[in-house]
Structures are given as structure tokens and as C-alpha cells.
C-alpha atoms as a PDB file:
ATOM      1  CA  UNK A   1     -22.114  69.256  -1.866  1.00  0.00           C
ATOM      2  CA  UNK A   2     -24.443  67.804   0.411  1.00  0.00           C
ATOM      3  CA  UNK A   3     -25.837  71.838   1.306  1.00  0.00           C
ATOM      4  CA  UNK A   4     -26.302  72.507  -2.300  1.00  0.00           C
ATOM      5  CA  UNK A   5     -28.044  69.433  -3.285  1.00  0.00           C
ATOM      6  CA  UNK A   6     -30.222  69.911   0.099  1.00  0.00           C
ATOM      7  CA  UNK A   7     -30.896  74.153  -1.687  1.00  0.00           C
ATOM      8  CA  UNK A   8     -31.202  72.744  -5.343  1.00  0.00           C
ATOM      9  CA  UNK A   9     -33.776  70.264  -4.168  1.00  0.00           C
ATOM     10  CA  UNK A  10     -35.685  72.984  -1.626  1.00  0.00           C
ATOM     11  CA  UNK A  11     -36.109  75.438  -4.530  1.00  0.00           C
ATOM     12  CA  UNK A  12     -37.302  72.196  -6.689  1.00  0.00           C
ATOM     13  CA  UNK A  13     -40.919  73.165  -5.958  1.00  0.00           C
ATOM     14  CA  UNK A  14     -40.555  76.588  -7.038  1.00  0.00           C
ATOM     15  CA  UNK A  15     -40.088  75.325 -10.137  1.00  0.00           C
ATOM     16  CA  UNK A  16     -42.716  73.193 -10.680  1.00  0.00           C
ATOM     17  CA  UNK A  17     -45.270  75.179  -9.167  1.00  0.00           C
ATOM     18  CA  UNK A  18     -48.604  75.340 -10.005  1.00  0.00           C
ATOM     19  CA  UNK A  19     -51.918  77.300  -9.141  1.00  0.00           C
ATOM     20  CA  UNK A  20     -52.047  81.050  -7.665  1.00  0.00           C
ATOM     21  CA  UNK A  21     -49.440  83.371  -8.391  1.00  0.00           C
ATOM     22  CA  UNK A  22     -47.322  79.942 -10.566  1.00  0.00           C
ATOM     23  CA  UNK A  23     -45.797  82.856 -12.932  1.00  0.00           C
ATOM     24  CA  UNK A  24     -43.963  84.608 -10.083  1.00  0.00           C
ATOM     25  CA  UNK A  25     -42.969  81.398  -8.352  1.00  0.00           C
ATOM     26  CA  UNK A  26     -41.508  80.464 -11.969  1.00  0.00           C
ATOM     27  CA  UNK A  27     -39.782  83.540 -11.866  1.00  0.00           C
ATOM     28  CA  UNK A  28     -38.011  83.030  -8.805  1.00  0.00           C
ATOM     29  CA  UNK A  29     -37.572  79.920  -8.791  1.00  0.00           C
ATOM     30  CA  UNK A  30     -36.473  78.945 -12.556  1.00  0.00           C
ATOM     31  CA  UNK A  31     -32.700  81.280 -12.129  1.00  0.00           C
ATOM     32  CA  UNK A  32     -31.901  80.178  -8.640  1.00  0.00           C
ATOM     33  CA  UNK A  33     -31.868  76.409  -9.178  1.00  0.00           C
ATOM     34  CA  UNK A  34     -30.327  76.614 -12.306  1.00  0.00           C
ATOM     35  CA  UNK A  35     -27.831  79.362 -11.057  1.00  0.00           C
ATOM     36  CA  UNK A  36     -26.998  76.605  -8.153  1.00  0.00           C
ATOM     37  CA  UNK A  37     -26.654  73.741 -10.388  1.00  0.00           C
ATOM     38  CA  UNK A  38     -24.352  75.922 -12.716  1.00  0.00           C
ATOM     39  CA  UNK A  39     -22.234  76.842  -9.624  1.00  0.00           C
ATOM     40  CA  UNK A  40     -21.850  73.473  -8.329  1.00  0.00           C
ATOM     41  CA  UNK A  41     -21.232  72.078 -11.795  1.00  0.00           C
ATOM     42  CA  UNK A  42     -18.728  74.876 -11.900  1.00  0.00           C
ATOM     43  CA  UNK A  43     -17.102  74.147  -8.525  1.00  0.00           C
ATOM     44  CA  UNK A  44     -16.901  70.023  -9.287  1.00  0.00           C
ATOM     45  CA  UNK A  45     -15.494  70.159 -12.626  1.00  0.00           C
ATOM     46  CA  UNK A  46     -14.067  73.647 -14.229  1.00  0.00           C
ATOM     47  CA  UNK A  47     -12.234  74.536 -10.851  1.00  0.00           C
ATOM     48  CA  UNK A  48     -10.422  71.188 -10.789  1.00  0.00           C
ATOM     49  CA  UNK A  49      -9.604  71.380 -14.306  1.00  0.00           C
ATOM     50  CA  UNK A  50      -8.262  74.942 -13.784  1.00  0.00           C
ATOM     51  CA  UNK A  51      -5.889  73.326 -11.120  1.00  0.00           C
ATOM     52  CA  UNK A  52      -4.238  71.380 -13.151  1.00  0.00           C
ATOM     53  CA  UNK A  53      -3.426  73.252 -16.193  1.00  0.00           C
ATOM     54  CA  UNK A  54      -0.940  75.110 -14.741  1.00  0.00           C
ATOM     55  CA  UNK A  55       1.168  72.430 -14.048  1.00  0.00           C
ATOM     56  CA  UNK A  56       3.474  70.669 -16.558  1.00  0.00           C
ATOM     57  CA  UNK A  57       2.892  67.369 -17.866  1.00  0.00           C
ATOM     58  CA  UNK A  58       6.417  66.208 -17.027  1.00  0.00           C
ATOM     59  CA  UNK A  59       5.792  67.150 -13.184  1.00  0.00           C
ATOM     60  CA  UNK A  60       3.273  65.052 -12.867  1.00  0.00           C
ATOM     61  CA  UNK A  61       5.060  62.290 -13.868  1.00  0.00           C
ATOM     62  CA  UNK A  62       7.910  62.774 -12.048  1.00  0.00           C
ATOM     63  CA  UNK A  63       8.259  59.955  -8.962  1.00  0.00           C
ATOM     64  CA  UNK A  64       8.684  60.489  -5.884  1.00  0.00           C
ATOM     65  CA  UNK A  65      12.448  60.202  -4.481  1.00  0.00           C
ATOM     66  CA  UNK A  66      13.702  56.747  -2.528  1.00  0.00           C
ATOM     67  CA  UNK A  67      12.501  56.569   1.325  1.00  0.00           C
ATOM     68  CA  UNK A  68      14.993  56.508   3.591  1.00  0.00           C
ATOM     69  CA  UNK A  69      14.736  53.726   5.792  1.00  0.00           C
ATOM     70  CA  UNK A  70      13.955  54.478   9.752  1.00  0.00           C
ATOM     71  CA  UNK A  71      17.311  53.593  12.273  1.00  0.00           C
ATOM     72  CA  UNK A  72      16.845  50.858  13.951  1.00  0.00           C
ATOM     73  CA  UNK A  73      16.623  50.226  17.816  1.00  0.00           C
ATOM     74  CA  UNK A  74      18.255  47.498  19.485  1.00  0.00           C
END
């Protein structure tokens, strides 16, 4: 996360450029930071939601068997 913020906020300027040649700085600029927040959005939230679709409700609350406690040493 910390590499995409670091890319989202180095193409920042690109964005908001202004002066010579702003329109093809805009042009660049405008679909890769929103293409980067879209895939990081994508990786923090759909993917985990994706992950646990798939499992059944009742699994999840299933708990988890007795421990068995360690032998002792005298």
C-alpha cells in the first residue's frame, strides 16, 4: 500500500499541472492516478469481499475444537 500511495501521490502533479504543454500532462496523468486508485480500491476491498463469499455462513461460525492439554514433566 505504502508503493501505491508513494505512485498515486508522484503522478499527483500530473494532474494538476499547469503552463506549457498542461493538456498533454492532463492526458497522462488524469487515467494513471485514477487507474491506481481504482486498483488499490479494488485490491483493499472487492478482493477481500470475493474471499469470503465462497464460504458458508455456518463455517464461519463453527468453533474451534477443545485444546488438548500439553503432558506434563516431572
Amino acid at each position: 500500500m505504502m508503493t501505491s500511495f508513494a505512485f498515486i501521490l508522484g503522478v499527483y502533479p500530473l494532474v494538476v499541472a499547469q503552463g506549457a504543454a498542461e493538456i498533454s500532462r492532463h492526458g497522462v496523468g488524469t487515467p494513471v492516478f485514477a487507474g491506481m486508485i481504482a486498483a488499490s480500491g479494488i485490491g483493499l476491498f472487492l478482493i477481500r469481499c470475493l474471499c469470503d463469499i465462497p464460504e458458508p455462513p455456518r463455517a464461519r461460525q463453527r468453533p474451534l475444537p477443545p485444546r488438548k492439554a500439553a503432558p506434563q514433566r516431572d
